[in-house]
N, C-alpha and C. Protein backbone atom coordinates (compact mmCIF):
# COMPACT_ATOMS: atom_id res chain seq x y z
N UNK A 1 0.78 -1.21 0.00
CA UNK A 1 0.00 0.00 0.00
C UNK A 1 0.82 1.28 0.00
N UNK A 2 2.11 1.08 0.11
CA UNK A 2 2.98 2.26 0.48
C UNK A 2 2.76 3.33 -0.87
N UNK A 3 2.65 4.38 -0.54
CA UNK A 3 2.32 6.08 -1.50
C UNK A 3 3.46 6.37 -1.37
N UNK A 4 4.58 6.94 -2.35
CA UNK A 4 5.42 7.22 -2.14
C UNK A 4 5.59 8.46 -3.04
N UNK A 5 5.34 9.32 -3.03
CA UNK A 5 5.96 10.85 -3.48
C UNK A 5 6.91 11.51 -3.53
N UNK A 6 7.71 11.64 -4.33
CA UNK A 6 9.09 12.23 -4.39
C UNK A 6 8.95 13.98 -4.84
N UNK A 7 8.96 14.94 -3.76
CA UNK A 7 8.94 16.36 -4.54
C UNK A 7 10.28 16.74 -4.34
N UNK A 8 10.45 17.96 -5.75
CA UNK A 8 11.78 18.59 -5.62
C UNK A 8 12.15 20.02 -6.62
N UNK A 9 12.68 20.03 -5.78
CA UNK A 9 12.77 21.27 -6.75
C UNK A 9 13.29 21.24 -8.28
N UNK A 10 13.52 21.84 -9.15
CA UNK A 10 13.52 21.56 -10.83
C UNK A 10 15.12 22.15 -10.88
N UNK A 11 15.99 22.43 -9.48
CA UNK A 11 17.29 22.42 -10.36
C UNK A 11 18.14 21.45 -9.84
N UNK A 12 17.27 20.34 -9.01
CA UNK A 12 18.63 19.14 -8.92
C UNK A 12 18.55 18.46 -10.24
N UNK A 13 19.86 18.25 -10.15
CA UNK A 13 20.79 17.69 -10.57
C UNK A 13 20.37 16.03 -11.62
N UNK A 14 20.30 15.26 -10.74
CA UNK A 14 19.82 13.78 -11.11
C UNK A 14 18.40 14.35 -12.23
N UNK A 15 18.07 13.00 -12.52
CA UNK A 15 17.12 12.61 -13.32
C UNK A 15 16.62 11.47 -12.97
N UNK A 16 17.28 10.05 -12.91
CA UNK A 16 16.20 8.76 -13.43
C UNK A 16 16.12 8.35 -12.46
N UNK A 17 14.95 8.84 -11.94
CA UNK A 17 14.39 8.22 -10.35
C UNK A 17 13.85 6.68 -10.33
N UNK A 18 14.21 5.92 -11.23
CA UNK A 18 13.51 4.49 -11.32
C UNK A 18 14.75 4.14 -10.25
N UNK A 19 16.23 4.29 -9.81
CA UNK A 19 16.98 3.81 -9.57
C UNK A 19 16.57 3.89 -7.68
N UNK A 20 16.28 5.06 -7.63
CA UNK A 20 16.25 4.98 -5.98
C UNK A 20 14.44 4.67 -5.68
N UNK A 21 13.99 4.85 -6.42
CA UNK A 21 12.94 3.99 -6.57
C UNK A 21 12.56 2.52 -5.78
N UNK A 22 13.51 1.98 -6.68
CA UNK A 22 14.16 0.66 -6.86
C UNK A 22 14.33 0.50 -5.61
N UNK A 23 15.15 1.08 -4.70
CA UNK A 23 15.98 0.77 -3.70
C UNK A 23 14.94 1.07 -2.61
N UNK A 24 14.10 2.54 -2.24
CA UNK A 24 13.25 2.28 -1.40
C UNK A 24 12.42 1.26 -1.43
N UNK A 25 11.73 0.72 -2.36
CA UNK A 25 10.43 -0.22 -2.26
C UNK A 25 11.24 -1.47 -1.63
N UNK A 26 12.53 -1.79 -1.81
CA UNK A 26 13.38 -2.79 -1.80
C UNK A 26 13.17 -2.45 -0.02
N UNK A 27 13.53 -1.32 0.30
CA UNK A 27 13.55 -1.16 1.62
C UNK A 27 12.19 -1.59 2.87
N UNK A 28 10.81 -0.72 1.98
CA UNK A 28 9.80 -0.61 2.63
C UNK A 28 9.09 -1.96 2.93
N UNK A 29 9.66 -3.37 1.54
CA UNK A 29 9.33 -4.83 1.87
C UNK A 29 9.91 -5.20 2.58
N UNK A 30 11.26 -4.64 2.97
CA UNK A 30 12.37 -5.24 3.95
C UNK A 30 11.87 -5.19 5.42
N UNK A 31 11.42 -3.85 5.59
CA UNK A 31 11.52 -3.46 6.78
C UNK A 31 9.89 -3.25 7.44
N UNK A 32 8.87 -2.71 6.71
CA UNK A 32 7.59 -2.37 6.82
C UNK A 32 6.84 -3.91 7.83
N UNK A 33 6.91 -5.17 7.05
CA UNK A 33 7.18 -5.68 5.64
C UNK A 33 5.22 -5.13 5.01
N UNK A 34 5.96 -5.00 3.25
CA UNK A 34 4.94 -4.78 2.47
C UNK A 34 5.20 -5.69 1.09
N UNK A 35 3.69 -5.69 0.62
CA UNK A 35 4.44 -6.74 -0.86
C UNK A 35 4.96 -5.77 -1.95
N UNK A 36 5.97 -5.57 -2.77
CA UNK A 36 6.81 -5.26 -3.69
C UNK A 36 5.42 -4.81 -4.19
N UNK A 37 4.66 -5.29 -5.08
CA UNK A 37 3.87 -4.89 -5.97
C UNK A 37 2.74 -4.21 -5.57
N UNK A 38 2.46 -3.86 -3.98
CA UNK A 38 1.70 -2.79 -3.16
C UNK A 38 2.83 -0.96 -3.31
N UNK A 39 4.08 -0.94 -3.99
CA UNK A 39 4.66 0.16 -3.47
C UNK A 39 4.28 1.09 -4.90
N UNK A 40 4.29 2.11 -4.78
CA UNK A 40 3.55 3.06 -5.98
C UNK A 40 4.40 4.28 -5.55
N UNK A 41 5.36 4.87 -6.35
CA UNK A 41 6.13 5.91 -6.65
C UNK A 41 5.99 6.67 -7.73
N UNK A 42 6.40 8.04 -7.09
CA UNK A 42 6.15 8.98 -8.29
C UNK A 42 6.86 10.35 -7.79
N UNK A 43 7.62 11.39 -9.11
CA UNK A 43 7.87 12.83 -8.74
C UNK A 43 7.04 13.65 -9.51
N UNK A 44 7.25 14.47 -8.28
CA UNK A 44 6.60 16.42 -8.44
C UNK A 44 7.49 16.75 -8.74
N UNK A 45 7.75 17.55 -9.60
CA UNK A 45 8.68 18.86 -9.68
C UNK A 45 8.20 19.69 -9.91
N UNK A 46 9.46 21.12 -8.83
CA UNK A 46 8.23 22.37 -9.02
C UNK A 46 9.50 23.16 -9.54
N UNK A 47 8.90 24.11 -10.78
CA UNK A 47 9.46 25.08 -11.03
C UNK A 47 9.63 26.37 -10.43
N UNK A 48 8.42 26.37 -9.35
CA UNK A 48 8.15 27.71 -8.56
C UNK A 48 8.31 27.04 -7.33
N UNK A 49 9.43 27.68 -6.86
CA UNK A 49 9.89 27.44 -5.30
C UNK A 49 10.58 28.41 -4.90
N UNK A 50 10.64 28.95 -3.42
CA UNK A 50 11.56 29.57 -2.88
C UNK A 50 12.24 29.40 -1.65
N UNK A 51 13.39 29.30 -1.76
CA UNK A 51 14.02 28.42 -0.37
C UNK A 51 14.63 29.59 0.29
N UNK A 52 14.95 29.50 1.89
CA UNK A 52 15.75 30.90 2.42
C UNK A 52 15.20 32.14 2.25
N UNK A 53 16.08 32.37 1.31
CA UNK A 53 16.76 34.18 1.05
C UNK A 53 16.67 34.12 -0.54
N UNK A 54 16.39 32.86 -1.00
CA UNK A 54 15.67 32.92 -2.54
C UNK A 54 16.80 32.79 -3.46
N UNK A 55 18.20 32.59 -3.04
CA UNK A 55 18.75 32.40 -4.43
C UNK A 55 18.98 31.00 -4.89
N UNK A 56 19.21 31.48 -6.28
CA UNK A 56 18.88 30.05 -6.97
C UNK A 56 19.85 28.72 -7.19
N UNK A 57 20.80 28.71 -5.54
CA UNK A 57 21.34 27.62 -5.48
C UNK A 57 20.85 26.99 -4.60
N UNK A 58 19.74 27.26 -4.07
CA UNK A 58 18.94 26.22 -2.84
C UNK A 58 18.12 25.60 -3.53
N UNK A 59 17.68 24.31 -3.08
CA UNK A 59 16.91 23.00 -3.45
C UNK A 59 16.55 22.59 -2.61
N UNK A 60 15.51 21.93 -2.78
CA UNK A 60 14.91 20.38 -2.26
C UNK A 60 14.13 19.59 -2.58
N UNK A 61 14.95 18.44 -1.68
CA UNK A 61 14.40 17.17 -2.16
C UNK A 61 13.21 16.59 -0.89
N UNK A 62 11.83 16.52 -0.90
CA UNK A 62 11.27 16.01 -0.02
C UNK A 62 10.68 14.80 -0.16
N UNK A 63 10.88 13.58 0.63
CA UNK A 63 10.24 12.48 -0.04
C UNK A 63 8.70 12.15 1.22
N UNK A 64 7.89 12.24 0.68
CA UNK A 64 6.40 11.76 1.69
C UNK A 64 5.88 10.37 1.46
N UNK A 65 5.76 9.30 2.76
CA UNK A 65 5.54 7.92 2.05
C UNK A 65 4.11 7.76 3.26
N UNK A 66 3.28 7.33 2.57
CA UNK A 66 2.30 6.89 3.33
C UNK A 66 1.81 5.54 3.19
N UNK A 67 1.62 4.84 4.93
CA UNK A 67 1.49 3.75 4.58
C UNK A 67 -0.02 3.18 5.67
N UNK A 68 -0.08 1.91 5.53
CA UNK A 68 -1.30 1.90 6.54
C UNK A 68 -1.24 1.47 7.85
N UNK A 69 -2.07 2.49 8.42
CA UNK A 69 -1.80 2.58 9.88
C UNK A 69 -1.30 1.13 11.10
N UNK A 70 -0.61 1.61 11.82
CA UNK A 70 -0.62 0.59 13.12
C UNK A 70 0.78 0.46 13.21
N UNK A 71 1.36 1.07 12.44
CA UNK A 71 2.79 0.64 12.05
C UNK A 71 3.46 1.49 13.74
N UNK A 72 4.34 0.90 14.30
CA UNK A 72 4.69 1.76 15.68
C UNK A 72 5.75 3.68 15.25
N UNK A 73 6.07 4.35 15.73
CA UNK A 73 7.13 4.91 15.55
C UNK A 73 8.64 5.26 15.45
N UNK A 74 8.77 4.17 15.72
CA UNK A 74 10.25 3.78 16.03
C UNK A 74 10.86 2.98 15.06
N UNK A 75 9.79 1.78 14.18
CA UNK A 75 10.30 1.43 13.09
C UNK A 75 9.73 2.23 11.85
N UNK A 76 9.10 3.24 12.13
CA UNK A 76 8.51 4.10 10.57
C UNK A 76 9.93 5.55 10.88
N UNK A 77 10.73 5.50 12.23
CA UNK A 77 11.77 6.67 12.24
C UNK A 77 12.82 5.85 11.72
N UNK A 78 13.22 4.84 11.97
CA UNK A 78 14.53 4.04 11.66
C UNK A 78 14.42 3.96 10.20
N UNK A 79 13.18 3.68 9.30
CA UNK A 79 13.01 2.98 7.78
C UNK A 79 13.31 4.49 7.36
N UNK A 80 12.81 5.83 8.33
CA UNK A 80 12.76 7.26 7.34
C UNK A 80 14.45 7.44 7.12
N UNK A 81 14.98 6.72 8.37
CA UNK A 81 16.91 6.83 8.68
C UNK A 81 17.54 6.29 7.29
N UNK A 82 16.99 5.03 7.54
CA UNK A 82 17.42 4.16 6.26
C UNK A 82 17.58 5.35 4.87
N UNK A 83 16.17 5.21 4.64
CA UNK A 83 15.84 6.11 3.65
C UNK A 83 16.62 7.35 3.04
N UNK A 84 16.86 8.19 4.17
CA UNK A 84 17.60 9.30 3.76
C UNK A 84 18.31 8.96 3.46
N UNK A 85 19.45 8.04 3.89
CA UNK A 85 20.82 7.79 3.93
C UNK A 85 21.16 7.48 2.08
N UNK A 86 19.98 7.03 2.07
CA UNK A 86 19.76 6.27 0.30
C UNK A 86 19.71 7.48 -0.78
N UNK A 87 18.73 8.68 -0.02
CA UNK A 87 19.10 9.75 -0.71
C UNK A 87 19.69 10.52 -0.82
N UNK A 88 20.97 10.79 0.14
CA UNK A 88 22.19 11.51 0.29
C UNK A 88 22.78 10.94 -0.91
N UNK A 89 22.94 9.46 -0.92
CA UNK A 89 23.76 9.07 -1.99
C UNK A 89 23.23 9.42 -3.37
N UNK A 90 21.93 8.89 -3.90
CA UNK A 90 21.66 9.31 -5.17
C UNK A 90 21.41 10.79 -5.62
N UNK A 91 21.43 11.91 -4.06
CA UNK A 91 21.78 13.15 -4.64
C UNK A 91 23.10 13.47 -4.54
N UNK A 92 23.83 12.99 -4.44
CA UNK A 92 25.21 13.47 -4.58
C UNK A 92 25.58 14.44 -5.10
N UNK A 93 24.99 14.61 -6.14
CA UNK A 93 25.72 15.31 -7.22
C UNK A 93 25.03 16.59 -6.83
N UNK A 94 23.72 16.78 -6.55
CA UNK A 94 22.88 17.63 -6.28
C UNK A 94 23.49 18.29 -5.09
N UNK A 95 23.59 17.61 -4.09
CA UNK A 95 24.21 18.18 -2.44
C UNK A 95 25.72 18.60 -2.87
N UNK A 96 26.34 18.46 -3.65
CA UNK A 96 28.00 19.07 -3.93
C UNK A 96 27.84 20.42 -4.84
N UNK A 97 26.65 20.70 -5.75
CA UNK A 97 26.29 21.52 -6.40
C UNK A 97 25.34 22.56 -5.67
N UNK A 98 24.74 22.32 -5.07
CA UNK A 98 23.52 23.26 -4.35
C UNK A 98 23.25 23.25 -2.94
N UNK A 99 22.91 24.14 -2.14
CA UNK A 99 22.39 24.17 -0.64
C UNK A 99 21.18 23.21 -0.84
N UNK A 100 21.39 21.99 -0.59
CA UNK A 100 20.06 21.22 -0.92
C UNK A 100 19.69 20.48 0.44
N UNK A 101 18.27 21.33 0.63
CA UNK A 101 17.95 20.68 1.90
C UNK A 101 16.82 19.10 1.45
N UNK A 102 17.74 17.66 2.63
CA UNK A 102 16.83 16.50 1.98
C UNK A 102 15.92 16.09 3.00
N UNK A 103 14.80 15.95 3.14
CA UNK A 103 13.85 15.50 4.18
C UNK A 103 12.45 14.32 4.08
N UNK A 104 12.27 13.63 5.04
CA UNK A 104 11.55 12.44 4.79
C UNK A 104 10.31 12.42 5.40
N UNK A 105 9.28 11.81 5.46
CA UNK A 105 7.98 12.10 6.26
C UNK A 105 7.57 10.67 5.78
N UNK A 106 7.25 10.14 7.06
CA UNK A 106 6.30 8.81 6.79
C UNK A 106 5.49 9.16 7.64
N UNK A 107 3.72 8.95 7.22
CA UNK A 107 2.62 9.25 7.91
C UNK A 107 1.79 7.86 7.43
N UNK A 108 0.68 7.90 7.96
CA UNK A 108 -0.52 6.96 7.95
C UNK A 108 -1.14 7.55 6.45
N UNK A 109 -2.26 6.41 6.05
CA UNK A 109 -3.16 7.08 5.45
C UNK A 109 -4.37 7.33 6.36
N UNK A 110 -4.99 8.01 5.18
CA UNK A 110 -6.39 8.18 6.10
C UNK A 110 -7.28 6.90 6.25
N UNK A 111 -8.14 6.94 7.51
CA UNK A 111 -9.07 6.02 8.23
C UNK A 111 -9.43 5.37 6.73
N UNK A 112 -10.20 5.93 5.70
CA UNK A 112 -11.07 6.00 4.61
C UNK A 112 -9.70 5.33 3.29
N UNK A 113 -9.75 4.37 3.50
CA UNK A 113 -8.83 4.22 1.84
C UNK A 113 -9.21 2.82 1.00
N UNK A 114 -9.29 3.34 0.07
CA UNK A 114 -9.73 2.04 -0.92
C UNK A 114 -9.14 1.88 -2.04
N UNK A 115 -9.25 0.27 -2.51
CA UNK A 115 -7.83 -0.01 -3.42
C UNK A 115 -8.50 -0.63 -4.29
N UNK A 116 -8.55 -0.84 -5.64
CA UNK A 116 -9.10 -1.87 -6.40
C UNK A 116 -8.05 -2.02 -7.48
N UNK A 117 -8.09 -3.61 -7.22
CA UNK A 117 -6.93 -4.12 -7.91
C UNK A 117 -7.10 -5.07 -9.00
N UNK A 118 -6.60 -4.51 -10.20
CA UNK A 118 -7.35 -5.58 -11.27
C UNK A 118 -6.14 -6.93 -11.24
């Protein structure tokens, strides 16, 4: 069931997000556990952002994953640990080039969710 949203700003660096993709869902079955073919990823990019003091070497990368409730806090803070650590690396290039702030959020979904699966 995991929602996984990748927003960011439009001057990092990278491109082919299938790769860390890859590696969270790899994570969220590891650790959640969830089935591989429940994880659903996707990016925002925004052209209109303003970070700080507004100049145009600040970025970010925010990733939001929602999953279904009951999960405790301590293993949805450790998987967000994991997580970052995964995106330090695939922004690399981004964090050596830009003030790029990276941040993670795992929340519940809402009470109300429905899935239909062909």
């Amino acid at each position: 069931m995991p929602q996984i949203v990748l927003e960011c700003s439009d001057n990092i660096f990278e491109r082919n997000f299938s790769v860390v993709f890859h590696d969270i869902h790899q994570i969220l079955t590891e650790h959640l556990p969830t089935e591989l073919a429940s994880c659903k990823s996707r990016v925002i990019r925004h052209t209109d952002f303003f970070i700080g003091e507004g100049t145009t070497n600040n970025g970010f990368v925010h990733l939001s994953i929602s999953v279904i409730k009951g999960r405790s806090t301590p293993l949805l803070d450790s998987i967000a640990k994991i997580i970052l650590e995964k995106l330090k690396v695939f922004f690399s290039h981004s964090l050596q080039e830009l003030k790029l702030q990276i941040t993670v959020a795992i929340k519940d979904l809402p009470e109300v969710y429905q899935k239909y699966k062909n």
